[in-house]
PDB file of N, CA and C in Angstrom:
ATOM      1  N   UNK A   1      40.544  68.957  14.839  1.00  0.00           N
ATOM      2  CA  UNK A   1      40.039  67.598  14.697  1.00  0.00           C
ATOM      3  C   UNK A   1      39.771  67.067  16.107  1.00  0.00           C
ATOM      4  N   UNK A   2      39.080  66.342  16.009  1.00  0.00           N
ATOM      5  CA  UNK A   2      38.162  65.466  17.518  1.00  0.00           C
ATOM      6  C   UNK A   2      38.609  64.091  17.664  1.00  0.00           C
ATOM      7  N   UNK A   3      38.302  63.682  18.296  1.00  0.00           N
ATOM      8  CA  UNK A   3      38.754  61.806  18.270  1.00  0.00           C
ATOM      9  C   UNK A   3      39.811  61.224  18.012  1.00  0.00           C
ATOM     10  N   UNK A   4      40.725  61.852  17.569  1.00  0.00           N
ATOM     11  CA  UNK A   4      41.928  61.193  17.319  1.00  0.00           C
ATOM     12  C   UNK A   4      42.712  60.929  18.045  1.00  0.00           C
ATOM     13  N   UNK A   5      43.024  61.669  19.482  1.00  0.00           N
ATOM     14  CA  UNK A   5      43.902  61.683  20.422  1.00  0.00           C
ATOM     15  C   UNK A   5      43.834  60.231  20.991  1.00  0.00           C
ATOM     16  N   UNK A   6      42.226  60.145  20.426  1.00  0.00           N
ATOM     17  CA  UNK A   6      41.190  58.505  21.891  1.00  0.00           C
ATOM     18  C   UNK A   6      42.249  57.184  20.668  1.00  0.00           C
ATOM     19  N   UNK A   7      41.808  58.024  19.109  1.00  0.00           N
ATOM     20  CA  UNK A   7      42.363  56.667  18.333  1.00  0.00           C
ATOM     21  C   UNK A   7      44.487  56.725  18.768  1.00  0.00           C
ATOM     22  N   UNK A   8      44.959  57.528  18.522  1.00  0.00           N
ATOM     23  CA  UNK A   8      46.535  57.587  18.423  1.00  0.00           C
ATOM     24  C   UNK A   8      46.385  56.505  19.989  1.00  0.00           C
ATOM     25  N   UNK A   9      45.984  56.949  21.174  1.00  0.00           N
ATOM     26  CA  UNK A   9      46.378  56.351  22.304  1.00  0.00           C
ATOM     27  C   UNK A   9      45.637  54.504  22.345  1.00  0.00           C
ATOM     28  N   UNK A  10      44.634  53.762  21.059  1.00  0.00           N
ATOM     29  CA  UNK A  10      44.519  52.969  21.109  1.00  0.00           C
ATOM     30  C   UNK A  10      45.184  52.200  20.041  1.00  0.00           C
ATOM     31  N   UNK A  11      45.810  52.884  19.425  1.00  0.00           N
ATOM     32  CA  UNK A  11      47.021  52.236  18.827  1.00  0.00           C
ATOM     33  C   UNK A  11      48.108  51.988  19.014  1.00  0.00           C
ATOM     34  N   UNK A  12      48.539  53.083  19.986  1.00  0.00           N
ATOM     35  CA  UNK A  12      49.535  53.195  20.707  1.00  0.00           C
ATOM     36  C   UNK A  12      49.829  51.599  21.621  1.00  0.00           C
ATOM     37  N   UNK A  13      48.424  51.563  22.071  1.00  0.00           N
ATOM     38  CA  UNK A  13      48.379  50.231  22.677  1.00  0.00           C
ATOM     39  C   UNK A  13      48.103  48.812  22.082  1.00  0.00           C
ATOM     40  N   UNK A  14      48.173  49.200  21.062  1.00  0.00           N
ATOM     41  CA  UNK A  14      48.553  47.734  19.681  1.00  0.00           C
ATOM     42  C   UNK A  14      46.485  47.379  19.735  1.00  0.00           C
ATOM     43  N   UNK A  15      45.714  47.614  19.932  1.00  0.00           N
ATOM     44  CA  UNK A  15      44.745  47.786  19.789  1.00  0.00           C
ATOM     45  C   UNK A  15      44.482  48.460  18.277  1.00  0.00           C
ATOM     46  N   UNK A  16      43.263  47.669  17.911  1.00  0.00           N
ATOM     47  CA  UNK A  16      42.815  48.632  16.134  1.00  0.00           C
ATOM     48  C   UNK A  16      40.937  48.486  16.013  1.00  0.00           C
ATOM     49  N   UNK A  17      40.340  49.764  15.948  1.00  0.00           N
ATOM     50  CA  UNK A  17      39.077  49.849  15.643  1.00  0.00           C
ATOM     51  C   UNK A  17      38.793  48.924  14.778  1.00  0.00           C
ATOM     52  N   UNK A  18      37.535  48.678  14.491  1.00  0.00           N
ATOM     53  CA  UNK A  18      37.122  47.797  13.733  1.00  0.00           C
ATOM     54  C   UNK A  18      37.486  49.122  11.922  1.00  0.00           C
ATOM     55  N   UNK A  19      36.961  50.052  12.283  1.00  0.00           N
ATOM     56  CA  UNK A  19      36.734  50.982  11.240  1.00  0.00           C
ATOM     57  C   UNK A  19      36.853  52.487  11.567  1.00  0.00           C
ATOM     58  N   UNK A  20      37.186  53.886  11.070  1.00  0.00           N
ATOM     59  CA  UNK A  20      36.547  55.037  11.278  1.00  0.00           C
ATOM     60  C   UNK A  20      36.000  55.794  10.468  1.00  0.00           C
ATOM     61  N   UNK A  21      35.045  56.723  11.299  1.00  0.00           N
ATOM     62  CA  UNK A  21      34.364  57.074  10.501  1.00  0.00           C
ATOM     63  C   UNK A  21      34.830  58.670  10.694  1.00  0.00           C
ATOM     64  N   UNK A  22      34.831  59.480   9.646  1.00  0.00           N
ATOM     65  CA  UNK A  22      35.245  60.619   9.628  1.00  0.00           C
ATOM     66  C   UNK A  22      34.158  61.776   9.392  1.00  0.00           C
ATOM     67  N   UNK A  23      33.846  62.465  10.117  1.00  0.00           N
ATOM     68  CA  UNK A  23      32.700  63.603   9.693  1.00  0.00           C
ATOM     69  C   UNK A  23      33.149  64.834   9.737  1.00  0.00           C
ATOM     70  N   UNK A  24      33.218  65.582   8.693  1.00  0.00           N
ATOM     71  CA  UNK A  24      33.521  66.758   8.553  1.00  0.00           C
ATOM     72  C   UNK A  24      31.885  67.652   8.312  1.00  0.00           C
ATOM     73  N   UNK A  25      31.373  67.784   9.742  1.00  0.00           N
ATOM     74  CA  UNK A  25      30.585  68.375   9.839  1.00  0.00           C
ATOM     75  C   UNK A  25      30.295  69.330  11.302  1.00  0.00           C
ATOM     76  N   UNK A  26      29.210  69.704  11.431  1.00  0.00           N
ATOM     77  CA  UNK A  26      29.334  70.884  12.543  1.00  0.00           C
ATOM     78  C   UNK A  26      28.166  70.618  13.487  1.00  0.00           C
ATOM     79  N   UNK A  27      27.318  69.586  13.293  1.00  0.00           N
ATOM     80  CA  UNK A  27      26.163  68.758  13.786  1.00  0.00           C
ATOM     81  C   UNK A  27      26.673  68.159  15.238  1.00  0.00           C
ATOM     82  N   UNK A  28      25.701  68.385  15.992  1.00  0.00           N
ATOM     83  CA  UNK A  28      25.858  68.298  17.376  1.00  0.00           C
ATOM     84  C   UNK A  28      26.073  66.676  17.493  1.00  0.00           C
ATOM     85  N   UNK A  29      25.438  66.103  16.466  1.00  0.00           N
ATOM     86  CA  UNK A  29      25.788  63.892  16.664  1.00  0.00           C
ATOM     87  C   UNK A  29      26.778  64.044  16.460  1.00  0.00           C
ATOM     88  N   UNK A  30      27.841  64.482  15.388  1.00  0.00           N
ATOM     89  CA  UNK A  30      29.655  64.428  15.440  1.00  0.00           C
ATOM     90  C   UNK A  30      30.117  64.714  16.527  1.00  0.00           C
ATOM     91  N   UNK A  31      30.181  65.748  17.089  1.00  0.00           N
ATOM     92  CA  UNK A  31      30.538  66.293  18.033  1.00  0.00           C
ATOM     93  C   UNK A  31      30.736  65.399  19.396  1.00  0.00           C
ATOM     94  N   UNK A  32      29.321  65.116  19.339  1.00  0.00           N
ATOM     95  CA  UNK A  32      29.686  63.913  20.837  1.00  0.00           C
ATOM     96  C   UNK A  32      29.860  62.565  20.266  1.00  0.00           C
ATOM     97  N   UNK A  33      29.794  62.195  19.393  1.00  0.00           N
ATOM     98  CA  UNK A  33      30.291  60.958  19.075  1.00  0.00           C
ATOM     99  C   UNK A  33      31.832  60.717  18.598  1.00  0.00           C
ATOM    100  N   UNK A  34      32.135  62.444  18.179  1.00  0.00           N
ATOM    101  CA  UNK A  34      33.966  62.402  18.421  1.00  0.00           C
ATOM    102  C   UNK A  34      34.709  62.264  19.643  1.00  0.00           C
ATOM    103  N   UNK A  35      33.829  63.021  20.346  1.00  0.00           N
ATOM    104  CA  UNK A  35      34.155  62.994  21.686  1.00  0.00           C
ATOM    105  C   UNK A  35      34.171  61.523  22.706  1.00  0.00           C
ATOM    106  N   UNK A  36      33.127  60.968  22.452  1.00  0.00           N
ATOM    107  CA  UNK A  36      32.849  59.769  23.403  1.00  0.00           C
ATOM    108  C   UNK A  36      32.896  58.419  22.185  1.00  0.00           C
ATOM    109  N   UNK A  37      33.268  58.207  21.726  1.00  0.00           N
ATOM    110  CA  UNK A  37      33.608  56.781  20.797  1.00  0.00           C
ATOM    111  C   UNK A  37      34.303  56.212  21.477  1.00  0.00           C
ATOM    112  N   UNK A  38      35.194  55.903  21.592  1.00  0.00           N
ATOM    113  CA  UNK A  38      36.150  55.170  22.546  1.00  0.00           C
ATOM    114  C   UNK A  38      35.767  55.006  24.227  1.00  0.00           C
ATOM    115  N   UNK A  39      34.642  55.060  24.820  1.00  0.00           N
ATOM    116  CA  UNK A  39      33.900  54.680  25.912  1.00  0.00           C
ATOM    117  C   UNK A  39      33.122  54.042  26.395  1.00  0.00           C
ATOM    118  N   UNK A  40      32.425  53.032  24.677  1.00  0.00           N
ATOM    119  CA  UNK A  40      31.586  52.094  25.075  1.00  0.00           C
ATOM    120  C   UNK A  40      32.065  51.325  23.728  1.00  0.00           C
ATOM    121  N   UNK A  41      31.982  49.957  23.344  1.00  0.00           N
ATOM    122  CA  UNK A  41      31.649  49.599  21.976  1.00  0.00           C
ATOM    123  C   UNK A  41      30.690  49.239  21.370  1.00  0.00           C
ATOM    124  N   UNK A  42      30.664  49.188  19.901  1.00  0.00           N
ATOM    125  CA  UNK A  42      29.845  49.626  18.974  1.00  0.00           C
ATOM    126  C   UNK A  42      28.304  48.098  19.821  1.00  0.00           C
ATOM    127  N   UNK A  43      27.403  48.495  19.931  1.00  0.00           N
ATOM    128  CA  UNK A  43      26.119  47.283  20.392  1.00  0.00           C
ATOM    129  C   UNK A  43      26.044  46.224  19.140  1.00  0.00           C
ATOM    130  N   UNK A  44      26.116  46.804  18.135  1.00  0.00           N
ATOM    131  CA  UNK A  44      25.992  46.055  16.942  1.00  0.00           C
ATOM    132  C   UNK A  44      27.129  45.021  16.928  1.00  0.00           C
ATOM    133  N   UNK A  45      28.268  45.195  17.371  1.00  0.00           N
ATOM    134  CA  UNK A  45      29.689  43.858  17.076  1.00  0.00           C
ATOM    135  C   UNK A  45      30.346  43.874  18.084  1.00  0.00           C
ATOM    136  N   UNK A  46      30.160  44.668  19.049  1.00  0.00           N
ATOM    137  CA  UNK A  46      31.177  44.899  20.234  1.00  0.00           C
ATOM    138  C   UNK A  46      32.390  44.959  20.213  1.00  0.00           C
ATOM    139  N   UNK A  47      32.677  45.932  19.106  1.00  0.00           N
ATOM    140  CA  UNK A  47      33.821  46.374  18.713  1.00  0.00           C
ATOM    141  C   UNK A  47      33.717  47.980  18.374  1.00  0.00           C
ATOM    142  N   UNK A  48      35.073  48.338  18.511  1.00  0.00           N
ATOM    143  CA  UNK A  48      35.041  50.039  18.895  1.00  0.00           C
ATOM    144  C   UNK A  48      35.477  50.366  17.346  1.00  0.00           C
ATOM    145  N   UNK A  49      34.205  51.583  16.582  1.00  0.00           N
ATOM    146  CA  UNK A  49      34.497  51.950  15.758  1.00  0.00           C
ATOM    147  C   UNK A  49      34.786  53.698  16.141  1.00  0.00           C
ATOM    148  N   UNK A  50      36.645  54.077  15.744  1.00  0.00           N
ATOM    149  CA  UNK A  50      36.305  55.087  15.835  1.00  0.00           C
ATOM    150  C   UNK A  50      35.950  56.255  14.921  1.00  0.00           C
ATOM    151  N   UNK A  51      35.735  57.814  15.405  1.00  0.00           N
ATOM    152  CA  UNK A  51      34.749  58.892  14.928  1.00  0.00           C
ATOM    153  C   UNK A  51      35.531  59.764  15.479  1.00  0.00           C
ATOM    154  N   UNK A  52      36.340  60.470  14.019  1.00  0.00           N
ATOM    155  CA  UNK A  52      36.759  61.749  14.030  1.00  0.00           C
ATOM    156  C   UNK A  52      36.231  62.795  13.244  1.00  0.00           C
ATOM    157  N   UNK A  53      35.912  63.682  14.083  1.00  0.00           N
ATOM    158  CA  UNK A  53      35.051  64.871  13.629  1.00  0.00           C
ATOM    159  C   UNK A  53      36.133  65.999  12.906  1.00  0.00           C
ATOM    160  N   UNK A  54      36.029  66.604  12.287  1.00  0.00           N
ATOM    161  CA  UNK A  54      36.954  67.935  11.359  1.00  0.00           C
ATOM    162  C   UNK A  54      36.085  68.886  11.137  1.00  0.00           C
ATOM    163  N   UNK A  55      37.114  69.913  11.901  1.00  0.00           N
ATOM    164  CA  UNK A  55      36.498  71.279  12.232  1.00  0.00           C
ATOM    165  C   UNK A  55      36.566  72.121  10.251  1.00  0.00           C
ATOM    166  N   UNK A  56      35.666  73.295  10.422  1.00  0.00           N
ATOM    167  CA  UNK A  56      35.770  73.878   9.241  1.00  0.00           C
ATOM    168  C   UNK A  56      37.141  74.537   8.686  1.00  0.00           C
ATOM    169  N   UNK A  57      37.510  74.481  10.264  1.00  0.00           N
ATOM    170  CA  UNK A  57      39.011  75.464  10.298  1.00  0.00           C
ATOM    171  C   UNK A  57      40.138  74.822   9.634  1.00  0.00           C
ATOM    172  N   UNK A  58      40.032  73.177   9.489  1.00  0.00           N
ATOM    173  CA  UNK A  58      40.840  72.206   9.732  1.00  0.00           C
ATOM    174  C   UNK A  58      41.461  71.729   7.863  1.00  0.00           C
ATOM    175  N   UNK A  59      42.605  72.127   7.515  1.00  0.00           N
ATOM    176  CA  UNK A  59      42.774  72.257   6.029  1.00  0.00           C
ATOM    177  C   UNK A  59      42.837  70.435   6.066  1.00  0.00           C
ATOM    178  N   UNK A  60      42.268  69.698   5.021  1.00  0.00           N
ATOM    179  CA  UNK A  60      42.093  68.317   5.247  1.00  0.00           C
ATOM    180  C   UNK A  60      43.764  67.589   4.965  1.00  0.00           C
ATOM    181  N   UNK A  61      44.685  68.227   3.465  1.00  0.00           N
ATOM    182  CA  UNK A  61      45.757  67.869   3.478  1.00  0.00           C
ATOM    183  C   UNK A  61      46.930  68.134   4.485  1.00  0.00           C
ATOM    184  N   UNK A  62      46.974  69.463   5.421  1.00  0.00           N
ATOM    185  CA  UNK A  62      47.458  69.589   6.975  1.00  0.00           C
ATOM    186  C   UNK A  62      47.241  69.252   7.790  1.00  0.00           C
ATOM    187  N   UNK A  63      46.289  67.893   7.891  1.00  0.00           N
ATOM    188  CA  UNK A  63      45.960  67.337   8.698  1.00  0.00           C
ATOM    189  C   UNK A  63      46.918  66.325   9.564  1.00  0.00           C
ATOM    190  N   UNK A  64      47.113  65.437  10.458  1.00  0.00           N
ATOM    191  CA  UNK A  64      47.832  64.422  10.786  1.00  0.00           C
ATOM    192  C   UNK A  64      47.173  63.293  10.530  1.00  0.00           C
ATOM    193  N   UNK A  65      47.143  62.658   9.533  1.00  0.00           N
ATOM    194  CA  UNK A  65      46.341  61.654   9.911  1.00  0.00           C
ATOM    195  C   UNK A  65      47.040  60.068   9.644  1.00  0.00           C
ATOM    196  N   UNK A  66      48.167  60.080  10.250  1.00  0.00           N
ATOM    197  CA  UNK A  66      49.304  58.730  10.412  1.00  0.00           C
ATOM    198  C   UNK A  66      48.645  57.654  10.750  1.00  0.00           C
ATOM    199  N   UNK A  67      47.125  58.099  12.445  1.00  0.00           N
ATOM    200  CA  UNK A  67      46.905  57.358  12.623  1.00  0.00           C
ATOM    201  C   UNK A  67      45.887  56.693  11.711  1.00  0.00           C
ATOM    202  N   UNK A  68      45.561  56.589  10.644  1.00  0.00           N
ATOM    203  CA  UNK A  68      44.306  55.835   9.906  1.00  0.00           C
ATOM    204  C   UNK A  68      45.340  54.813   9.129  1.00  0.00           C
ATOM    205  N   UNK A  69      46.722  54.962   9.237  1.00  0.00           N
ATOM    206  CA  UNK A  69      47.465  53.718   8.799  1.00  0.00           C
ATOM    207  C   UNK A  69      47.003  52.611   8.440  1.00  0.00           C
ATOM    208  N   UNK A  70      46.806  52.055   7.505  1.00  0.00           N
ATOM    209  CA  UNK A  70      45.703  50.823   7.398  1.00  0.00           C
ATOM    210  C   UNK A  70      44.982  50.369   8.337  1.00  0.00           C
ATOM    211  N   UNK A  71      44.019  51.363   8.044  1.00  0.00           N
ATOM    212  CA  UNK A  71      42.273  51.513   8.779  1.00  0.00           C
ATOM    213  C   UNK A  71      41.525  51.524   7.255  1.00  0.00           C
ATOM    214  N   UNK A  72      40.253  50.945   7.685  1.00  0.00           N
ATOM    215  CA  UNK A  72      39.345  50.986   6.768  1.00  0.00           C
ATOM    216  C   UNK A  72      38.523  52.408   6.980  1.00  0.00           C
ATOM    217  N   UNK A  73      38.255  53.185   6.545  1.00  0.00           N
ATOM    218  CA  UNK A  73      37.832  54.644   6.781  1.00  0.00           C
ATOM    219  C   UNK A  73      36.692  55.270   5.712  1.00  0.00           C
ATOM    220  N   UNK A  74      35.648  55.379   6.415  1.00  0.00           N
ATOM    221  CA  UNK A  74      34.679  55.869   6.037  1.00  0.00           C
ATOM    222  C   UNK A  74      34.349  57.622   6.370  1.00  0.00           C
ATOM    223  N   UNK A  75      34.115  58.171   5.287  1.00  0.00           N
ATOM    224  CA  UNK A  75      34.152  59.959   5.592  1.00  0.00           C
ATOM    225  C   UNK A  75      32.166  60.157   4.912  1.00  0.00           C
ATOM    226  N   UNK A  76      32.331  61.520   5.570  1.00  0.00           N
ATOM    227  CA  UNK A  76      30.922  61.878   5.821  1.00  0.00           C
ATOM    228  C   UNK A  76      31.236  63.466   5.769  1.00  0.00           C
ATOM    229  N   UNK A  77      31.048  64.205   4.360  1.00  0.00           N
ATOM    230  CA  UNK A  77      31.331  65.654   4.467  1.00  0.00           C
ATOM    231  C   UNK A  77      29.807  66.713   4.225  1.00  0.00           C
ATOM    232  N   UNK A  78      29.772  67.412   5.248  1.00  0.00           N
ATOM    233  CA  UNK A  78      28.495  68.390   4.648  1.00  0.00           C
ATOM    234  C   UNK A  78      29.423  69.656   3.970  1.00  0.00           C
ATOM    235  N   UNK A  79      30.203  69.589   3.592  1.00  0.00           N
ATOM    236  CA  UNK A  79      31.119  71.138   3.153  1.00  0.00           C
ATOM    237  C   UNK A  79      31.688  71.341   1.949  1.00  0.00           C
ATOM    238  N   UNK A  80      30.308  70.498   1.125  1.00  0.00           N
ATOM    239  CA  UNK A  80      30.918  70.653  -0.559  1.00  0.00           C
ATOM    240  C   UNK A  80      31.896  69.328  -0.709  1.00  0.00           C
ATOM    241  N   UNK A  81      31.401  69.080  -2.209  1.00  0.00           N
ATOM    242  CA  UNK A  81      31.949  68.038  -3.211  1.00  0.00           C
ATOM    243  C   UNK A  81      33.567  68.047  -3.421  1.00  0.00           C
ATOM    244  N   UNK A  82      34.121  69.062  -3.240  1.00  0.00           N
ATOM    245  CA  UNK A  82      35.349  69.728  -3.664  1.00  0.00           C
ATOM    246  C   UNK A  82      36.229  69.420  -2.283  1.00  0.00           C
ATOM    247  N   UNK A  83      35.361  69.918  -0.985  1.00  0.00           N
ATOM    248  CA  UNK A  83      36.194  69.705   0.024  1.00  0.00           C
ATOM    249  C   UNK A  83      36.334  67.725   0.448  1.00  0.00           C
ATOM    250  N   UNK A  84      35.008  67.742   0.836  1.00  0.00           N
ATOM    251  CA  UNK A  84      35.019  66.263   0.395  1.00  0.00           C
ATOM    252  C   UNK A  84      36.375  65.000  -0.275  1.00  0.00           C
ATOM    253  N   UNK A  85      36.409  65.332  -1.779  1.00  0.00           N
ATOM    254  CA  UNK A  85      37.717  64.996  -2.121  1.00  0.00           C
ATOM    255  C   UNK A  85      38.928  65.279  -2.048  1.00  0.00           C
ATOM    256  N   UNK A  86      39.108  66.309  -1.296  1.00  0.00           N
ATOM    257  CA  UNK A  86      40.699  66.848  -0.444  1.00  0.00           C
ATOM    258  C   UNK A  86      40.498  65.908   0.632  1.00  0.00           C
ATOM    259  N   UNK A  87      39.068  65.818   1.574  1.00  0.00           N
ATOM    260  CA  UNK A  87      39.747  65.246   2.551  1.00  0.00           C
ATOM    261  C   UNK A  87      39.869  63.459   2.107  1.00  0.00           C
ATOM    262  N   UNK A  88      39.235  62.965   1.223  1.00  0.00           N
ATOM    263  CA  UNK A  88      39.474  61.865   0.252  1.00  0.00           C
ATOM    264  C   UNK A  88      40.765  61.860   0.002  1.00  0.00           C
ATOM    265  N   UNK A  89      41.526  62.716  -0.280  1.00  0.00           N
ATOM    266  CA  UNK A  89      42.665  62.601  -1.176  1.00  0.00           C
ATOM    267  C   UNK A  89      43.775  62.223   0.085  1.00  0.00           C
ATOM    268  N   UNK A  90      43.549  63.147   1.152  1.00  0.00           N
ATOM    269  CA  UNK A  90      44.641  63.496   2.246  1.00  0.00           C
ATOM    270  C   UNK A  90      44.478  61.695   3.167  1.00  0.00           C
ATOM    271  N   UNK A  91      43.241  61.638   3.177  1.00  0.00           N
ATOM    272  CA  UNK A  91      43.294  60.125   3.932  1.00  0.00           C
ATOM    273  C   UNK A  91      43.506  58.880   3.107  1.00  0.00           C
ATOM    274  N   UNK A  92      43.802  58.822   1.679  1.00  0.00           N
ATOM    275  CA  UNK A  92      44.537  57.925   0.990  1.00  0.00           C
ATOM    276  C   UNK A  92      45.955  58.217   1.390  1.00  0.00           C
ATOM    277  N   UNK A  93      46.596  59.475   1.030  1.00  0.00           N
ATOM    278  CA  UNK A  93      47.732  59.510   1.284  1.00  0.00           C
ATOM    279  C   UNK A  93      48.747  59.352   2.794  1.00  0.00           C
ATOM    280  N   UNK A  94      47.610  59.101   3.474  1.00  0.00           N
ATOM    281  CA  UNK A  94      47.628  58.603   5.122  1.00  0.00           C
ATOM    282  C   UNK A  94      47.816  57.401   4.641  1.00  0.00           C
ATOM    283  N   UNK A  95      47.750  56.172   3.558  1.00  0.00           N
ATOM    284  CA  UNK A  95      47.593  55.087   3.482  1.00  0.00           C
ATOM    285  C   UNK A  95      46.633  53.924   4.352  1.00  0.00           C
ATOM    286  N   UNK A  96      45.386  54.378   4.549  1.00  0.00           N
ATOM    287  CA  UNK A  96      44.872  53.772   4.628  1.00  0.00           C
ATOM    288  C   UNK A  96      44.276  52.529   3.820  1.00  0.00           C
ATOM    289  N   UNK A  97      43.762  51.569   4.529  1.00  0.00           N
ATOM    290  CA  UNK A  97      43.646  50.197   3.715  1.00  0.00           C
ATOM    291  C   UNK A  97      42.425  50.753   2.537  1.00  0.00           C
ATOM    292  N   UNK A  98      41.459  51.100   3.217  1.00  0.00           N
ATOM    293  CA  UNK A  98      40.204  51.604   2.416  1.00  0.00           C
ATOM    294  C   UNK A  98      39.650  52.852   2.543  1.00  0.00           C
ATOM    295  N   UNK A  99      39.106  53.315   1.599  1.00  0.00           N
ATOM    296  CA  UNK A  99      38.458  55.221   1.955  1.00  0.00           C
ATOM    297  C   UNK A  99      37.287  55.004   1.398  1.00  0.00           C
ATOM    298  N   UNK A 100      36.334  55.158   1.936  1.00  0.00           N
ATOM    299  CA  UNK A 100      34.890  54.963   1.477  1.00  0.00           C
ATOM    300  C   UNK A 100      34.458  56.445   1.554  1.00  0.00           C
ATOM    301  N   UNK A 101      33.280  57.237   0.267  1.00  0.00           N
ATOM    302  CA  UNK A 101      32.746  58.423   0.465  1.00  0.00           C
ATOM    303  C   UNK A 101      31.486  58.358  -0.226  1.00  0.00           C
ATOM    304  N   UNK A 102      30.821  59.381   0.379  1.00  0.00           N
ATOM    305  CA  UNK A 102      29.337  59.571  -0.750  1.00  0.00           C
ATOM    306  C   UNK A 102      29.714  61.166  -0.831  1.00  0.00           C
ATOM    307  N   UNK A 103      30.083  61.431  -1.984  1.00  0.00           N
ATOM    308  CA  UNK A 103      30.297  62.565  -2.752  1.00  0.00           C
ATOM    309  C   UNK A 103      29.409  62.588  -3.906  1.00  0.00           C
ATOM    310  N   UNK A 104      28.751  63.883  -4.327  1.00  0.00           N
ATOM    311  CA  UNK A 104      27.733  63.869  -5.366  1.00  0.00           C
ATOM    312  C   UNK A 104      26.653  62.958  -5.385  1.00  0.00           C
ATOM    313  N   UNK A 105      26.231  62.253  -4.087  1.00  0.00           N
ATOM    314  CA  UNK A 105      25.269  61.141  -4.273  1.00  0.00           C
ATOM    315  C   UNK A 105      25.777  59.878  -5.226  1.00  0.00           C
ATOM    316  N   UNK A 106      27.279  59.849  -5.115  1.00  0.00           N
ATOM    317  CA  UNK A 106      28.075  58.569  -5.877  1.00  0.00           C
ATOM    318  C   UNK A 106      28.905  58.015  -4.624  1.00  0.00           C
ATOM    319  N   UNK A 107      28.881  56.892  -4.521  1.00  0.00           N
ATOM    320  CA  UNK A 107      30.093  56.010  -3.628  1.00  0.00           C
ATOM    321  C   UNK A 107      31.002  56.425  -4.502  1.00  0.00           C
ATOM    322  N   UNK A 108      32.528  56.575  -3.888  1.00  0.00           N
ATOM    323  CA  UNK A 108      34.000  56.898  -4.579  1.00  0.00           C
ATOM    324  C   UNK A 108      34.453  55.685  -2.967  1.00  0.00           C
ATOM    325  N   UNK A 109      35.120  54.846  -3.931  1.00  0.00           N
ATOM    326  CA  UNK A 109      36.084  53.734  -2.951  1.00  0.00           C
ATOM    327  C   UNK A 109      37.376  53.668  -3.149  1.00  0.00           C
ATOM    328  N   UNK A 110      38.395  53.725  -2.867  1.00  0.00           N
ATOM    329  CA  UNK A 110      39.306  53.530  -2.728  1.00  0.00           C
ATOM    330  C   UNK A 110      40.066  52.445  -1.984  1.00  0.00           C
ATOM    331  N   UNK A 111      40.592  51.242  -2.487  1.00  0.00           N
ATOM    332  CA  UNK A 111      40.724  50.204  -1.442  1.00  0.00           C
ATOM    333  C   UNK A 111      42.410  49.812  -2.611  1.00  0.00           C
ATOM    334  N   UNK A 112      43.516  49.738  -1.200  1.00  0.00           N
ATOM    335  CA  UNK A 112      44.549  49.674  -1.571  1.00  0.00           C
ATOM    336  C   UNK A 112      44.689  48.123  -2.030  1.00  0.00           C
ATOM    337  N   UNK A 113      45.727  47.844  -2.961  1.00  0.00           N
ATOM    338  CA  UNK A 113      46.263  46.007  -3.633  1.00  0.00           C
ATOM    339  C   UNK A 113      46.958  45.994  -2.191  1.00  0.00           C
ATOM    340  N   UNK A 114      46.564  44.672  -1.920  1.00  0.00           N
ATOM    341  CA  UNK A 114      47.784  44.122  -1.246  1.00  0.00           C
ATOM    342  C   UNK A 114      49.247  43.840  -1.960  1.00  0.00           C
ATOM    343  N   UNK A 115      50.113  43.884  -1.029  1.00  0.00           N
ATOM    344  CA  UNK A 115      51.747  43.563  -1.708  1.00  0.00           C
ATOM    345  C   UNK A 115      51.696  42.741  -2.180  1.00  0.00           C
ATOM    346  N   UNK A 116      52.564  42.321  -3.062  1.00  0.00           N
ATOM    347  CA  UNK A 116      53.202  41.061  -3.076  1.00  0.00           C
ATOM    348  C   UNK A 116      54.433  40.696  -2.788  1.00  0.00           C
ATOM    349  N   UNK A 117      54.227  38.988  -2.461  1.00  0.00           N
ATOM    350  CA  UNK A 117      55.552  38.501  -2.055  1.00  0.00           C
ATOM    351  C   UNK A 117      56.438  38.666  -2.940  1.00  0.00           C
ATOM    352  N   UNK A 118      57.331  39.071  -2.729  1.00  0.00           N
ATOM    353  CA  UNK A 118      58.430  38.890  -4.048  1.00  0.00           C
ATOM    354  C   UNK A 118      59.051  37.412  -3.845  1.00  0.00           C
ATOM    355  N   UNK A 119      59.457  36.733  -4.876  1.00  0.00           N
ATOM    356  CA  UNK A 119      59.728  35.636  -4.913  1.00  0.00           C
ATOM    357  C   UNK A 119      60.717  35.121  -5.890  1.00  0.00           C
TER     358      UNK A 119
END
């Protein structure tokens, strides 16, 4: 995996992307945009969205992905419908706030309830 080291160390610093975006692809735009996200922010809001890239090698549920801790998270898979929803499945169970996908040419959303107060 790519980009994550840039996201863990801007959380680390109580800092939070606006959003990330996850590409599990092999396309030379992932690649440097995993790499360099965290070096300029986004022109559109001036806020840093980050972009982690996932290698083919990379099993999606062995993944680490602590840091998407309530992050809103958008994924982008060229490697089949099937893989797609593993890595869907593995970044809910990261608990993220939201998981956005286009699988099968269908949006699949996932957006967690907030708690409630107990009272």
């Amino acid at each position: 995996m790519t980009g994550d080291k840039q996201l863990i160390a801007m959380r680390r610093a109580r800092r939070v992307p606006r959003a990330v975006w996850i590409t599990d692809s092999d396309d030379a735009y992932s690649r440097a945009t995993a790499r360099d996200w965290h070096l300029h922010p986004s022109t559109a809001d001036g806020q840093y969205h980050a972009h982690l890239r996932i290698d083919a090698a990379d099993i999606p549920h062995a993944l680490d992905l602590r840091c998407l801790v309530n992050l809103e998270v958008h994924i982008a898979c060229d490697r089949g419908a099937e893989r797609a929803h593993r890595l869907f499945d593995a970044v809910m169970a990261a608990d993220a706030s939201a998981v956005i996908a286009l699988i099968n040419n269908e949006v699949v959303l996932h957006r967690r309830q907030p708690e409630r107060a107990h009272g």
